[in-house]
N, C-alpha and C. Protein backbone atom coordinates (compact mmCIF):
# COMPACT_ATOMS: atom_id res chain seq x y z
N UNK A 1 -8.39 7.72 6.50
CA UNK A 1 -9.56 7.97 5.67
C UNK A 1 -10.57 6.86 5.95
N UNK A 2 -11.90 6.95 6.59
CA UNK A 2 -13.04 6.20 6.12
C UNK A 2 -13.17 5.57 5.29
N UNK A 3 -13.61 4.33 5.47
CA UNK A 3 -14.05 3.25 3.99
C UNK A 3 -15.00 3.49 3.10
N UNK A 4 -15.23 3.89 2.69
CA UNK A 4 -16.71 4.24 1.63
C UNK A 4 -17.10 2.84 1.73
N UNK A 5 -18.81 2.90 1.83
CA UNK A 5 -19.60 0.88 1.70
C UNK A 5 -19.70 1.66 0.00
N UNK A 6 -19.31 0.50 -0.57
CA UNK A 6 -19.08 0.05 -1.81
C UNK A 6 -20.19 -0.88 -1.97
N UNK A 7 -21.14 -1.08 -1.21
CA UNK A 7 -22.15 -2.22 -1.46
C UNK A 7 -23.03 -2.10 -2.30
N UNK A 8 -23.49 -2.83 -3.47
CA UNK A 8 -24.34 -2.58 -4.01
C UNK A 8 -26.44 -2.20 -3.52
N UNK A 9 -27.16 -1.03 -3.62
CA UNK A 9 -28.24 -1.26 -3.15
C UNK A 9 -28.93 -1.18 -4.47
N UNK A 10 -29.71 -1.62 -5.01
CA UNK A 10 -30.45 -1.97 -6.12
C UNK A 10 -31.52 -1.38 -6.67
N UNK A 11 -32.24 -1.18 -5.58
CA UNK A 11 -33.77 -0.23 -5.20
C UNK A 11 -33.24 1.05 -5.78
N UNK A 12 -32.15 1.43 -4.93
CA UNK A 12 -31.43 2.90 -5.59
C UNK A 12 -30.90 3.38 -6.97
N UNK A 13 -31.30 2.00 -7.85
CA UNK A 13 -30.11 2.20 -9.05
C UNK A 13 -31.61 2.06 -10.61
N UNK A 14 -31.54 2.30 -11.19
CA UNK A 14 -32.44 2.27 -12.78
C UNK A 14 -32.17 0.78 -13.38
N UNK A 15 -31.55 -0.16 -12.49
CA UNK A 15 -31.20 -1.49 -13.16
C UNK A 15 -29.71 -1.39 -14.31
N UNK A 16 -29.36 0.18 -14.45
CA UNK A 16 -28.01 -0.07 -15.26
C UNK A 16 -27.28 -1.37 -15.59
N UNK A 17 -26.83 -2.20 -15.17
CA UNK A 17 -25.96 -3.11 -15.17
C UNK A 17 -26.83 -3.93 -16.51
N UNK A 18 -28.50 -4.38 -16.07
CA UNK A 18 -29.78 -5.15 -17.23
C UNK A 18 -29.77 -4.14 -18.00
N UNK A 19 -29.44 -3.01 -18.26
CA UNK A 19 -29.40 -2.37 -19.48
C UNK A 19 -27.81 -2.34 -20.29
N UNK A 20 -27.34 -1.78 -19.60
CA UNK A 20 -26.10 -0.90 -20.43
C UNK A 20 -24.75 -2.44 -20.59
N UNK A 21 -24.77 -3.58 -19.49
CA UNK A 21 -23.83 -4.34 -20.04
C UNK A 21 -24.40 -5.47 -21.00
N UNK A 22 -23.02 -5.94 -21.85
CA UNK A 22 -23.73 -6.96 -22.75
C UNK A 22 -22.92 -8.29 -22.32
N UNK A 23 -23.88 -9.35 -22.51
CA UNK A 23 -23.23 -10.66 -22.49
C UNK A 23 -24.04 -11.70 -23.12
N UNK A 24 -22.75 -12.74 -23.09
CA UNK A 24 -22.86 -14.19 -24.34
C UNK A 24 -24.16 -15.15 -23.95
N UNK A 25 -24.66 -15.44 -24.32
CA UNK A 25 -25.02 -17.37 -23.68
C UNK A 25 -23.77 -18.27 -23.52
N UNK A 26 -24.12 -18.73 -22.51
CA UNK A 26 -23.12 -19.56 -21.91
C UNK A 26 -23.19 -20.32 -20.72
N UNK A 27 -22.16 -20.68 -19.92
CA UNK A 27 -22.01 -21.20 -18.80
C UNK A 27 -22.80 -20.02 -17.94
N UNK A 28 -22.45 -18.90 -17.97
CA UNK A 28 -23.12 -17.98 -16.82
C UNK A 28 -23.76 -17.07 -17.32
N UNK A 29 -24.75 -17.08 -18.68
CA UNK A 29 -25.86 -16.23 -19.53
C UNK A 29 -26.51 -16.85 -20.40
N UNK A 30 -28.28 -17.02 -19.93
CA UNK A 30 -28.96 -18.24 -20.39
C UNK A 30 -29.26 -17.22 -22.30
N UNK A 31 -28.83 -16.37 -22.52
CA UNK A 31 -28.83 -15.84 -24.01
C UNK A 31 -27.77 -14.92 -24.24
N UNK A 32 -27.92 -14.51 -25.50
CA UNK A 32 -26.98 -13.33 -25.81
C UNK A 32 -27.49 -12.13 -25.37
N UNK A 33 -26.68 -10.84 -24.87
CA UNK A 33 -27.70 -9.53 -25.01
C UNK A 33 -26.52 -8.10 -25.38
N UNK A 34 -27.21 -7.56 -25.85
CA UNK A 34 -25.97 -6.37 -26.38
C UNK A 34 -25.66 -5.03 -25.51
N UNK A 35 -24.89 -4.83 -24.91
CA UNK A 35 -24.90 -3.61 -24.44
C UNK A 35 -26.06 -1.93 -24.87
N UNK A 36 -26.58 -1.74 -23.90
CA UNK A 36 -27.44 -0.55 -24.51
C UNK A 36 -28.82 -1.35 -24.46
N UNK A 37 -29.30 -2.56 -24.38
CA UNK A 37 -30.23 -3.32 -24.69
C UNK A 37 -30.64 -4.13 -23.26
N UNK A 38 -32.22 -3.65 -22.89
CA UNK A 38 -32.59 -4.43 -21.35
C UNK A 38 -32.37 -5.42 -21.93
N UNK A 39 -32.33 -6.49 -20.34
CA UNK A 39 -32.44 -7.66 -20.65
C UNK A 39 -34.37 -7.63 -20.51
N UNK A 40 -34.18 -9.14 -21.25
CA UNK A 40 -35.48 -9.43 -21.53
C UNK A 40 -36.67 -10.05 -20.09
N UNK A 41 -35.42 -9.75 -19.10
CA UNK A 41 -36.09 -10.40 -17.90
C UNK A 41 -36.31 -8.96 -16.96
N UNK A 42 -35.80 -7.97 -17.26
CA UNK A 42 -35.93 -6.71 -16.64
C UNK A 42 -37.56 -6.42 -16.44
N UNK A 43 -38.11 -5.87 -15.47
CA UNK A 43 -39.60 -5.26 -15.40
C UNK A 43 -39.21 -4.27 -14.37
N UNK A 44 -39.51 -3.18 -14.99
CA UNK A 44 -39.62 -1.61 -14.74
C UNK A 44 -38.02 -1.55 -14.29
N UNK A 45 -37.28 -1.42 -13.73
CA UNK A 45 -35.99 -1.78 -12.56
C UNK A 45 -35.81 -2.53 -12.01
N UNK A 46 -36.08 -3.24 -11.89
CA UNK A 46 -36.57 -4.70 -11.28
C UNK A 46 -36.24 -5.96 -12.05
N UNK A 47 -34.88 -7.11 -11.82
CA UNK A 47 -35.24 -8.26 -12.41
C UNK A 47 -36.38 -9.36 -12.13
N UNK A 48 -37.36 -9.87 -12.99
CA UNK A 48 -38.44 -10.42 -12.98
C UNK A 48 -38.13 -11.74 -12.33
N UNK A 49 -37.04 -12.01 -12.61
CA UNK A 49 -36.44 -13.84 -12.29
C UNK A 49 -35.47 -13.87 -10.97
N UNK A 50 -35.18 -12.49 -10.63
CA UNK A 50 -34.11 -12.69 -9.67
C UNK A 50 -34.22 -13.68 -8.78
N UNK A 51 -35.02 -13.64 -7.94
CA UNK A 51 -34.83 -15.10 -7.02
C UNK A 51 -34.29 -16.61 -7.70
N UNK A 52 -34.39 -16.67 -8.99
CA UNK A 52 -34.26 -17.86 -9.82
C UNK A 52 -33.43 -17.53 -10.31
N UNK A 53 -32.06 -16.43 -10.48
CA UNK A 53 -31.23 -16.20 -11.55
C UNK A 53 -30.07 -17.23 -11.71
N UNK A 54 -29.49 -18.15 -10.85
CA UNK A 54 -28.77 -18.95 -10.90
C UNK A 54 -29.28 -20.15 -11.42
N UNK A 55 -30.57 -20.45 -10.95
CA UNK A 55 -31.02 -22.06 -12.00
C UNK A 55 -31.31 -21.62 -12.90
N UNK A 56 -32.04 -20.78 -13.39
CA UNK A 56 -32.73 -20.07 -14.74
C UNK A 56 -31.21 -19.90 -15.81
N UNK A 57 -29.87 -20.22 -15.51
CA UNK A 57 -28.89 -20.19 -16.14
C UNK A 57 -28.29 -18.89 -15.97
N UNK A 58 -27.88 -17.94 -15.07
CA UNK A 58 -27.75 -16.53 -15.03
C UNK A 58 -26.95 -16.29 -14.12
N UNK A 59 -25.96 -17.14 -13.35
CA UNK A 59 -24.92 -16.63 -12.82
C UNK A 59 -23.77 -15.91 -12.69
N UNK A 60 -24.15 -15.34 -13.76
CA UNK A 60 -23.06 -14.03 -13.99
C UNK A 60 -23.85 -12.84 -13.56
N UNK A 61 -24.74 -12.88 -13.60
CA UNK A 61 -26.05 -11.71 -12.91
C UNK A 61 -26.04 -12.11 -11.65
N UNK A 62 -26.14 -13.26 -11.36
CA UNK A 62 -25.42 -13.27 -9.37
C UNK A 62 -24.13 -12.89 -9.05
N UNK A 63 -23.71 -13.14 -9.88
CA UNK A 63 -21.62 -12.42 -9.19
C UNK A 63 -21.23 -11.35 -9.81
N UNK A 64 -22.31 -10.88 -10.44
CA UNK A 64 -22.05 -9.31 -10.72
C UNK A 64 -22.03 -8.11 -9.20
N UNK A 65 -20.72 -7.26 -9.30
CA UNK A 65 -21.38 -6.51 -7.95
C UNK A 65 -20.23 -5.11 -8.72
N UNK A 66 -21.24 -4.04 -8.61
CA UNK A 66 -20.75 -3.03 -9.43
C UNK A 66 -20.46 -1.87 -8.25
N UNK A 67 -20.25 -2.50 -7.03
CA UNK A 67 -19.71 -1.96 -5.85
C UNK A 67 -20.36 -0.47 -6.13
N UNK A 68 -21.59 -0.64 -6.51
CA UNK A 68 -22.14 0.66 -5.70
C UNK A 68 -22.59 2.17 -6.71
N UNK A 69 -21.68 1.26 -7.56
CA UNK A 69 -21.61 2.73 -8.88
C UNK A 69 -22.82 2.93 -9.11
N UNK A 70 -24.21 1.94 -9.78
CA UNK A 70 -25.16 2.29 -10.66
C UNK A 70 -25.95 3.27 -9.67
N UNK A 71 -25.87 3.17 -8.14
CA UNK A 71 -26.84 3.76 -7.29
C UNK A 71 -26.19 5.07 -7.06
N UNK A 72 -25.33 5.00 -7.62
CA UNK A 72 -24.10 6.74 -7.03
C UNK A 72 -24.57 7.48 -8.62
N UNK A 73 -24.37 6.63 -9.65
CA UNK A 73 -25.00 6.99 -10.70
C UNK A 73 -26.49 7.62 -10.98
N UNK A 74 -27.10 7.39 -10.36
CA UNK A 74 -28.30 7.21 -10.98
C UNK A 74 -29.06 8.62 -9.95
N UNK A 75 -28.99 8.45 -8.30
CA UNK A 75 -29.12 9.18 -7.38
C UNK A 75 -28.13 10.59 -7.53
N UNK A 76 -26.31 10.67 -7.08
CA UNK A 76 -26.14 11.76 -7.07
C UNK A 76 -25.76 12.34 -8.52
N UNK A 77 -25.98 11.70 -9.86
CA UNK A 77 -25.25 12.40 -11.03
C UNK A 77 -26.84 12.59 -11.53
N UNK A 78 -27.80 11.90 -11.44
CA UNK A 78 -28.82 11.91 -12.35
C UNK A 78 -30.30 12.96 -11.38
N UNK A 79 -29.36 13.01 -10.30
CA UNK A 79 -30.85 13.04 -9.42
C UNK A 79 -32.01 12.36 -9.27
N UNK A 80 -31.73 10.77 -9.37
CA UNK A 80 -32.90 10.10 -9.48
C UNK A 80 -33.53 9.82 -10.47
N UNK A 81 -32.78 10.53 -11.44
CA UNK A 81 -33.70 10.31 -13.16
C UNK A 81 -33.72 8.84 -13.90
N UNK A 82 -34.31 8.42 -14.64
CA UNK A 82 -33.97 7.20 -14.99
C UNK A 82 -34.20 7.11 -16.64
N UNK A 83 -33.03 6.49 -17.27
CA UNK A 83 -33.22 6.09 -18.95
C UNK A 83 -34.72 5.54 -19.29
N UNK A 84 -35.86 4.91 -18.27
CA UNK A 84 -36.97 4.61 -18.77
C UNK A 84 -37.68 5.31 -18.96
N UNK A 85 -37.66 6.90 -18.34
CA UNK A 85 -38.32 8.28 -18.63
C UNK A 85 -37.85 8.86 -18.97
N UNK A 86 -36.72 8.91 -19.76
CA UNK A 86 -36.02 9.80 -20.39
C UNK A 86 -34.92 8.98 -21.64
N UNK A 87 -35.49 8.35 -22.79
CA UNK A 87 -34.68 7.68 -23.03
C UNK A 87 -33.09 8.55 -23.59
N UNK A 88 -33.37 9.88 -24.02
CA UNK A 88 -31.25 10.59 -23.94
C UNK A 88 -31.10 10.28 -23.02
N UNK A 89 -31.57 9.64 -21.35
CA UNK A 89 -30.29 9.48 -20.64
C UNK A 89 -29.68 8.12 -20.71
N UNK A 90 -29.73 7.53 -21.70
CA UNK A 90 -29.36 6.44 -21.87
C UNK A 90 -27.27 6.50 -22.05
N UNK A 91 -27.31 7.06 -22.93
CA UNK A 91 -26.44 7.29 -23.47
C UNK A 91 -25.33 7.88 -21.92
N UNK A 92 -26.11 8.87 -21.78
CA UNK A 92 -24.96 9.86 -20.81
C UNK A 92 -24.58 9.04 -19.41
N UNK A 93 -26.18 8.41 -18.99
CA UNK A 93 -25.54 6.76 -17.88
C UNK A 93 -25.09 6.19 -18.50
N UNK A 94 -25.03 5.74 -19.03
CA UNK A 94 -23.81 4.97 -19.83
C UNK A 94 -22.50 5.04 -19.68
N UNK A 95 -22.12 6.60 -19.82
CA UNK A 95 -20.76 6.82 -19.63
C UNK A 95 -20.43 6.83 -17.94
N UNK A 96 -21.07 7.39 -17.72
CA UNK A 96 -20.79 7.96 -16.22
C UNK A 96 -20.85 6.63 -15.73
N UNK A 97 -21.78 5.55 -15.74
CA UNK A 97 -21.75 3.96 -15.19
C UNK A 97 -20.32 3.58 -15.30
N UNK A 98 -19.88 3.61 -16.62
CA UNK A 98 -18.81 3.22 -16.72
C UNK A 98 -17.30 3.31 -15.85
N UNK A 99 -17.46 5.09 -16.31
CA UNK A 99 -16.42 5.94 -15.18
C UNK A 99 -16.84 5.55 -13.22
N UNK A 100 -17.81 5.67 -13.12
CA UNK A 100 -17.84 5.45 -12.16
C UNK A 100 -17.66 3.94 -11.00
N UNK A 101 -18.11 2.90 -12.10
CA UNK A 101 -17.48 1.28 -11.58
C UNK A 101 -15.96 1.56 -11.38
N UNK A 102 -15.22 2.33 -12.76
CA UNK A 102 -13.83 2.25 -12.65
C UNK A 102 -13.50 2.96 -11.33
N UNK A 103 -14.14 4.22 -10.87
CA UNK A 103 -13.65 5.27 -10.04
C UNK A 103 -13.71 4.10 -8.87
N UNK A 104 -14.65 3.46 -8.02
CA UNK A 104 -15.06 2.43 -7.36
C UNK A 104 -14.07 0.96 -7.19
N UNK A 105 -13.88 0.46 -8.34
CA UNK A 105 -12.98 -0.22 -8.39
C UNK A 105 -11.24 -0.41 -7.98
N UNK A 106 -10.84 1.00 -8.58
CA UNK A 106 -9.82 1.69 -8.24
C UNK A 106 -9.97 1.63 -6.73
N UNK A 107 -10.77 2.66 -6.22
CA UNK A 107 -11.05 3.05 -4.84
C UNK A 107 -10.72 1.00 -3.78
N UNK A 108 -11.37 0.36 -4.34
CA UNK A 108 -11.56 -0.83 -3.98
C UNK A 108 -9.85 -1.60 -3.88
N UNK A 109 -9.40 -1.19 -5.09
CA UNK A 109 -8.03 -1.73 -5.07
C UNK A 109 -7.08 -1.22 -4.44
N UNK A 110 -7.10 -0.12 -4.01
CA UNK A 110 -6.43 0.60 -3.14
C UNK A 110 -6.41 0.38 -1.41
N UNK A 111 -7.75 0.67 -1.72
CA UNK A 111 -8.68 -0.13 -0.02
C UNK A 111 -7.70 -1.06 0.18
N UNK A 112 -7.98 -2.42 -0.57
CA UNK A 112 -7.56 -3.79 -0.45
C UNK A 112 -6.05 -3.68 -0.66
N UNK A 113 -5.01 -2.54 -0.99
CA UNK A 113 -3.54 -3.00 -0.91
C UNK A 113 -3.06 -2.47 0.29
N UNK A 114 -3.84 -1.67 1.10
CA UNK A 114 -3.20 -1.59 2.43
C UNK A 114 -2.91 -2.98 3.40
N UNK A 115 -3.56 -3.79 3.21
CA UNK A 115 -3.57 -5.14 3.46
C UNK A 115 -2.20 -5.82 3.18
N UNK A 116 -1.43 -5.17 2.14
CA UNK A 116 -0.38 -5.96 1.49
C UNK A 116 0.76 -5.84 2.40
N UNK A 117 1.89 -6.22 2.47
CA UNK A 117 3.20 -6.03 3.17
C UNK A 117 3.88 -4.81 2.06
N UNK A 118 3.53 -3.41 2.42
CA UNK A 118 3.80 -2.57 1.36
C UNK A 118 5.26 -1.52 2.18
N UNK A 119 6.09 -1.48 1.07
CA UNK A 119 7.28 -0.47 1.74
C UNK A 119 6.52 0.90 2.35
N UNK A 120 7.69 2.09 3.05
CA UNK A 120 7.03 2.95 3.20
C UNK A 120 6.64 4.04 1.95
N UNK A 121 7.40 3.76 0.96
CA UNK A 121 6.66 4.85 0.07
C UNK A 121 5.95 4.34 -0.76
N UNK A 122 5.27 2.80 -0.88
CA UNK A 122 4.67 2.76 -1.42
C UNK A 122 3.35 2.54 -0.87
N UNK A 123 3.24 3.25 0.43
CA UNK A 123 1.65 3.15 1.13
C UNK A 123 1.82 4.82 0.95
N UNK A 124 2.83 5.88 1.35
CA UNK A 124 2.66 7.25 0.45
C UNK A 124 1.86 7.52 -0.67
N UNK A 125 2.33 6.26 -1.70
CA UNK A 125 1.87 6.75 -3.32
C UNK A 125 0.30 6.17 -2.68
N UNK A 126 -0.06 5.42 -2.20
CA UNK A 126 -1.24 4.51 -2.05
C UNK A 126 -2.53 5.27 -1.79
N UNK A 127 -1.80 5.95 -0.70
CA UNK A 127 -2.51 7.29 -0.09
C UNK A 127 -2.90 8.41 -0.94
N UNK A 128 -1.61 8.69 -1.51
CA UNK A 128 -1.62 9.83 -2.47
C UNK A 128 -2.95 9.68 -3.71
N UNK A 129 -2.85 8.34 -4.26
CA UNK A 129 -3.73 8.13 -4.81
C UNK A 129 -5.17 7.95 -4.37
N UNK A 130 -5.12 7.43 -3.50
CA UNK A 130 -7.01 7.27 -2.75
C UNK A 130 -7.41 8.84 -2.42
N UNK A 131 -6.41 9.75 -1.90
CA UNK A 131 -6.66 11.32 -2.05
C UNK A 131 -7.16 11.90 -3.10
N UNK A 132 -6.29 11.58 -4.42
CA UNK A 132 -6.70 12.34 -5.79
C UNK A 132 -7.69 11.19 -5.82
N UNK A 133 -8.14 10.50 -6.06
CA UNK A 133 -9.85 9.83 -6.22
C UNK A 133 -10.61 10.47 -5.97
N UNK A 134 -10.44 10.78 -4.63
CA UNK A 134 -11.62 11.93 -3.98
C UNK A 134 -13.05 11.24 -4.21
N UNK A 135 -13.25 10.24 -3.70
CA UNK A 135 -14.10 9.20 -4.07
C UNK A 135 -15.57 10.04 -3.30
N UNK A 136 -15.31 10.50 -2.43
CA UNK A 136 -16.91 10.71 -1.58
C UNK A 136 -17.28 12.24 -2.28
N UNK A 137 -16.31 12.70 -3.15
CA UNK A 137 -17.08 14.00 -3.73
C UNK A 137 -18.22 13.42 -4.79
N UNK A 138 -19.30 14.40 -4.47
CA UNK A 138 -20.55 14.05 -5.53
C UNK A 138 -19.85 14.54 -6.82
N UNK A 139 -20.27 13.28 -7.90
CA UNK A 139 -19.62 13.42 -9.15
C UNK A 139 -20.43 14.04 -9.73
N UNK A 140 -19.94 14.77 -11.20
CA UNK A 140 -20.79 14.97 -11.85
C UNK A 140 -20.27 14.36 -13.17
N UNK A 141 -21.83 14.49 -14.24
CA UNK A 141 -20.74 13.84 -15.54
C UNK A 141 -19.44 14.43 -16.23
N UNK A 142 -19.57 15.76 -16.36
CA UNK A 142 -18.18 15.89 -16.72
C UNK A 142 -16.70 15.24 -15.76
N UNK A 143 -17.42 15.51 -14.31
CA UNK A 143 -15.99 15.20 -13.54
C UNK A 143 -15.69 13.71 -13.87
N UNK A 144 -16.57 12.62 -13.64
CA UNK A 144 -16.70 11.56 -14.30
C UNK A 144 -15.75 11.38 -15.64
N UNK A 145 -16.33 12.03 -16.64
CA UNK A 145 -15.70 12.16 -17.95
C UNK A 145 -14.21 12.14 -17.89
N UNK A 146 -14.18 13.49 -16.96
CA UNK A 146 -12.49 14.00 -16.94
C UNK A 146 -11.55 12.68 -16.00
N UNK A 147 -12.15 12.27 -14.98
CA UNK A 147 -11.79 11.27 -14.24
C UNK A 147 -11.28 10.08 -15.69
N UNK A 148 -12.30 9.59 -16.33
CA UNK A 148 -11.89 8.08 -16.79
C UNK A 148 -11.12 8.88 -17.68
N UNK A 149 -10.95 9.70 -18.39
CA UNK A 149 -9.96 10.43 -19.51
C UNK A 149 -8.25 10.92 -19.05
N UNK A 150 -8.69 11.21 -17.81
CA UNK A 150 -7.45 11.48 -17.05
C UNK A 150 -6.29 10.87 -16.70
N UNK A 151 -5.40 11.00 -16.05
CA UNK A 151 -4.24 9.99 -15.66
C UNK A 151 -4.44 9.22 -14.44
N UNK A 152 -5.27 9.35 -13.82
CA UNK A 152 -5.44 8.96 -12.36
C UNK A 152 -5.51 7.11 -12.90
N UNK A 153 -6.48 7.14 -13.80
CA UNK A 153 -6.66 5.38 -13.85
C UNK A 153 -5.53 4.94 -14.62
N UNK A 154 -4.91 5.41 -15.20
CA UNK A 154 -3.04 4.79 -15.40
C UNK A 154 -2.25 4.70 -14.20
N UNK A 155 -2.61 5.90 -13.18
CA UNK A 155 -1.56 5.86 -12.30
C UNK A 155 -1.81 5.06 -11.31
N UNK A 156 -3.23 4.45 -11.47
CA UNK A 156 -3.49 3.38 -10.04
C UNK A 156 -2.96 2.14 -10.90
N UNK A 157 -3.45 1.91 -12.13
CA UNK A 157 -2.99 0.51 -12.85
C UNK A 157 -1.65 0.53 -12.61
N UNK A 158 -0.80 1.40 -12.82
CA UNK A 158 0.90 1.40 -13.06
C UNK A 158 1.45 1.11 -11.72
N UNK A 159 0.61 1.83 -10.49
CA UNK A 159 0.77 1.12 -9.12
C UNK A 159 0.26 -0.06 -8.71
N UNK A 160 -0.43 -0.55 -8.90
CA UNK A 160 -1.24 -2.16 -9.01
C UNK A 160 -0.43 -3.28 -9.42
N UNK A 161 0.30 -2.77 -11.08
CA UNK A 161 0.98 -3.37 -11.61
C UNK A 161 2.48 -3.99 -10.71
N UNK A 162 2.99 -2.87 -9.93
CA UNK A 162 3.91 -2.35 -9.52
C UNK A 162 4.06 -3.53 -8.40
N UNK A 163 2.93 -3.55 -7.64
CA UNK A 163 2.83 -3.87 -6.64
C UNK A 163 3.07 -5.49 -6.37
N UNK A 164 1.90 -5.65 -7.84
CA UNK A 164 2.01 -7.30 -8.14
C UNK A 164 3.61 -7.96 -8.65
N UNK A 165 4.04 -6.88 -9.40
CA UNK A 165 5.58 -7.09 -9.88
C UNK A 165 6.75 -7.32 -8.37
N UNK A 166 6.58 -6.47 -7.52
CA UNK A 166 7.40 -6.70 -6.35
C UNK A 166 6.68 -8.00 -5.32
N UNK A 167 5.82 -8.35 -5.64
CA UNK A 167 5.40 -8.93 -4.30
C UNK A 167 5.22 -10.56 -5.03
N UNK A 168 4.88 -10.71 -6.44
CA UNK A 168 5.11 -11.67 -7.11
C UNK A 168 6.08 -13.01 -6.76
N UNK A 169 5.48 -14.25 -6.29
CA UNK A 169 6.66 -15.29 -5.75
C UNK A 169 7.68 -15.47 -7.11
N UNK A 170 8.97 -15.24 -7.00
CA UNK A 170 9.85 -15.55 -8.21
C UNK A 170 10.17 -16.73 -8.60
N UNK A 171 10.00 -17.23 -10.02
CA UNK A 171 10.05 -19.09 -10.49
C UNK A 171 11.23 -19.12 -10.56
């Protein structure tokens, strides 16, 4: 199977991540902000400070990488639509952002355990699972929906788990 680029492109995405996640002030967030709520540095899609986001106190907005979801989001589920012209789609990106980092993530962790020293049936299940992902089908929100509701993201955690449990150095 082909690698899907998981890379984030930005231009392609409504800024999801400055809207829909929330975080503290702190070491890596120069304020508080609540999920559902731009940040205050957002202009149109666009962060206003980006070139400065690490001195400006914002390094969690530099090591954020949502491998790709908000632009898969936004392009093939929304058709390009965006929560700033439409504020109901706030809500429904929302979900689908969500489902879809996970779908991505998953996809990502799987990618990355072929790498591992894995028995033979457990590059079977590995497979088996990056199959049922079905990662390059255009999502839609329900499939989305049914995806994060489904068993698939237990059955990659329970293999993940699995994996770390056998391969784990023993104290």
């Amino acid at each position: 199977m082909a690698e899907l680029d998981l890379t984030p492109n930005c231009k392609d995405c409504a800024a999801l991540c400055c809207v829909l996640l929330p975080f503290d002030a702190g070491e890596a967030f120069g304020f508080d902000k609540a999920g559902g709520e731009p940040c205050r540095h957002l202009s149109g899609h666009a962060c206003a400070i980006h070139a400065g986001l690490a001195a400006a106190g914002f390094g969690g907005c530099v090591r954020y990488d949502c491998l790709g979801a908000g632009q898969r989001v936004v392009q093939e589920v929304f058709a390009g639509k965006s929560w700033r012209d439409d504020a109901s789609l706030l809500a429904p990106m929302d979900a689908a952002f969500r489902a879809m980092r996970r779908l991505h993530e998953d996809h990502a962790l799987l990618t990355s355990a072929a790498r591992l020293p894995l028995l033979a049936a457990e590059e079977v299940e590995r497979q088996r699972l990056l199959t049922l992902l079905n990662i390059r089908q255009t999502p839609t929100e329900a499939g989305l929906v049914a995806f994060e509701t489904g068993p698939l993201p237990r059955a990659v955690k329970a293999f993940i788990a699995g994996l770390k449990a056998r391969l784990r150095p023993h104290r």
